[in-house]
N, C-alpha and C. Protein backbone atom coordinates (compact mmCIF):
# COMPACT_ATOMS: atom_id res chain seq x y z
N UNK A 1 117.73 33.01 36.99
CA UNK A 1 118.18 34.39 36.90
C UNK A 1 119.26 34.68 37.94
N UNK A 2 119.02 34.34 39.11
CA UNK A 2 119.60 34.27 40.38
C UNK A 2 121.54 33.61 40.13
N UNK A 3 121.86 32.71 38.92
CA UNK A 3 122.73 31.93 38.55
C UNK A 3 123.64 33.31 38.04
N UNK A 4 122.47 33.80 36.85
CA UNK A 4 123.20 35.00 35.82
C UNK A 4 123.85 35.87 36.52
N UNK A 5 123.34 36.45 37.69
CA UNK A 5 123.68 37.48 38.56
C UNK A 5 124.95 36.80 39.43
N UNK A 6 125.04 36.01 39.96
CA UNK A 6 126.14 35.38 40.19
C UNK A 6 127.40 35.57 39.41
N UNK A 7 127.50 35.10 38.04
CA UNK A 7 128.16 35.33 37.43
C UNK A 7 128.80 36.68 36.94
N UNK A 8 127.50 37.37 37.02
CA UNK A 8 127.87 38.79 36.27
C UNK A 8 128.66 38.98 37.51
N UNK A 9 128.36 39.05 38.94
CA UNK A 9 129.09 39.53 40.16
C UNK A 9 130.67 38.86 40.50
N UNK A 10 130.84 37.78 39.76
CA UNK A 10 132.07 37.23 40.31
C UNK A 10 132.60 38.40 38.49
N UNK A 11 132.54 38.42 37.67
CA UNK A 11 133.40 39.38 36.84
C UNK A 11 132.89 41.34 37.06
N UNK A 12 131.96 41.52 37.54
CA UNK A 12 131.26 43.32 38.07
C UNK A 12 130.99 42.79 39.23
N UNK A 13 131.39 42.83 40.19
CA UNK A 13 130.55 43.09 41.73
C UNK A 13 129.76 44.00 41.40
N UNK A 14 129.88 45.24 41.51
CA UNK A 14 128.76 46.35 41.67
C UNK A 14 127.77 46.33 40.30
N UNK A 15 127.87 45.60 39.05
CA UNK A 15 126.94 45.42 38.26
C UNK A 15 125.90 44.34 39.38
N UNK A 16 126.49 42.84 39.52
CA UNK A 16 125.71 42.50 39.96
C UNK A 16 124.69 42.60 40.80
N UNK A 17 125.42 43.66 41.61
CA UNK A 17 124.62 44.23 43.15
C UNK A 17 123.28 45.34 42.37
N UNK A 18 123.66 46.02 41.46
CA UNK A 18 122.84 47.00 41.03
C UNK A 18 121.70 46.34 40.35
N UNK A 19 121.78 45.14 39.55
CA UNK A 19 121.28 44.50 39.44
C UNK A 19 120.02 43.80 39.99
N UNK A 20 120.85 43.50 41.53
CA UNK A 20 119.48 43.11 42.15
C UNK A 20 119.11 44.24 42.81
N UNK A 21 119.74 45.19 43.50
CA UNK A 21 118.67 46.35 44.30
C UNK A 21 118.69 47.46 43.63
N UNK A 22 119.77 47.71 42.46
CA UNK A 22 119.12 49.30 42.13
C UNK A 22 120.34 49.64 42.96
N UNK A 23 119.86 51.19 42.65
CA UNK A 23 121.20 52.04 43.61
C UNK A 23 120.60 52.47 45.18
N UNK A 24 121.05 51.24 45.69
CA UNK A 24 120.76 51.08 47.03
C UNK A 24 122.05 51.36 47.62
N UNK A 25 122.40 51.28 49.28
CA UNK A 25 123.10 51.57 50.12
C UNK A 25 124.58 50.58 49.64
N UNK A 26 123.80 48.98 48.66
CA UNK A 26 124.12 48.00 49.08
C UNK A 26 125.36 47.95 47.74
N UNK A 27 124.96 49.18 46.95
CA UNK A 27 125.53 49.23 45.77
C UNK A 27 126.66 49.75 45.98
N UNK A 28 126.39 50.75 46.61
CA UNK A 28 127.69 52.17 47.06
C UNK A 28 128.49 51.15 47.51
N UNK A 29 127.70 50.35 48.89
CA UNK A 29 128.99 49.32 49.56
C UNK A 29 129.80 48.48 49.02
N UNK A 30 129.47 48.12 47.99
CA UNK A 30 129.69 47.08 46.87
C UNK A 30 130.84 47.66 46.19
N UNK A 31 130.63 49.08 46.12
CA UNK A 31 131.70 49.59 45.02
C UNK A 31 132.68 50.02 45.88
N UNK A 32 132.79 50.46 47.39
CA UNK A 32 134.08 50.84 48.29
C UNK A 32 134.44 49.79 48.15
N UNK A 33 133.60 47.82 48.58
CA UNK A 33 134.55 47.06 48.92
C UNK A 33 135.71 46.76 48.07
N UNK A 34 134.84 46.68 46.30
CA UNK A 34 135.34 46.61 45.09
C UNK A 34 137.04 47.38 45.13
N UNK A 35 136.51 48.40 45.22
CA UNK A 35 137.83 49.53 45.07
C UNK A 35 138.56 49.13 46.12
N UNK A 36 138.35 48.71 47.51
CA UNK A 36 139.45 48.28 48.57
C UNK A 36 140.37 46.79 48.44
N UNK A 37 139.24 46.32 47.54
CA UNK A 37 139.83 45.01 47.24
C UNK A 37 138.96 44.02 46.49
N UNK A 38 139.46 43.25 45.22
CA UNK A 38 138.33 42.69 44.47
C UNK A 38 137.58 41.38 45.13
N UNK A 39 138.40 40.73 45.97
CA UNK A 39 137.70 39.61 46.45
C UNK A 39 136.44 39.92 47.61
N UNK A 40 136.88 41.15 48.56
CA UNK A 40 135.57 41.72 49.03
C UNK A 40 134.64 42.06 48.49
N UNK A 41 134.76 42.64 47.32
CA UNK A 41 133.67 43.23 46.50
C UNK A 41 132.88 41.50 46.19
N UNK A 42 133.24 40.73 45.21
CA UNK A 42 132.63 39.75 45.03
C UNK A 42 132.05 38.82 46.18
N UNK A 43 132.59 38.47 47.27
CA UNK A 43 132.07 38.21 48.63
C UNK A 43 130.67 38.81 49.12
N UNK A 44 130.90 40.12 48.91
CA UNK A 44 129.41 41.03 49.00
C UNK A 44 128.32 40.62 47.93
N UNK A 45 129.08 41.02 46.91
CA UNK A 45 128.04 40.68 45.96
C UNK A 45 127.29 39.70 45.98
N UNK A 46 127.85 38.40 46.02
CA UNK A 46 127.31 37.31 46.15
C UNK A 46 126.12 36.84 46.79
N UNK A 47 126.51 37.95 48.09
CA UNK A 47 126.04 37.59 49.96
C UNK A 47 124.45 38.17 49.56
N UNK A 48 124.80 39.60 48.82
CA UNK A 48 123.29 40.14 48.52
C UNK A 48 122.61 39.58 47.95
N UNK A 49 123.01 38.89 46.41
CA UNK A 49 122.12 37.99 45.37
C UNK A 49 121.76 37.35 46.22
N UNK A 50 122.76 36.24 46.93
CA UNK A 50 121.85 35.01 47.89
C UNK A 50 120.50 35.48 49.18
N UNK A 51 120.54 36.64 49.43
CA UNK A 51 120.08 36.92 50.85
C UNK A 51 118.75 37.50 50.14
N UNK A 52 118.37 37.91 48.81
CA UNK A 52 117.22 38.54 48.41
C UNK A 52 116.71 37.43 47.55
């Protein structure tokens, strides 16, 4: 499952993130990095799938 979410996050960062926590802190953050820049956003994303 952990693979799928990966994936979904390198094409949605903030899908993937919502994904694993829901609309957590981690989501919102997910979506500034997104909007500041796409490779941060996916960097995050990633960091969360792996860390939960």
């Amino acid at each position: 499952m952990d693979l799928l979410r990966i994936i979904v996050a390198i094409l949605l960062p903030p899908l993937g993130v919502f994904l694993q926590v829901g609309f957590d802190k981690h989501f919102w953050l997910n979506i500034l990095l997104t909007l500041l820049g796409y490779i941060p956003g996916i960097v995050h994303a990633v960091w969360v799938i792996a860390k939960k």
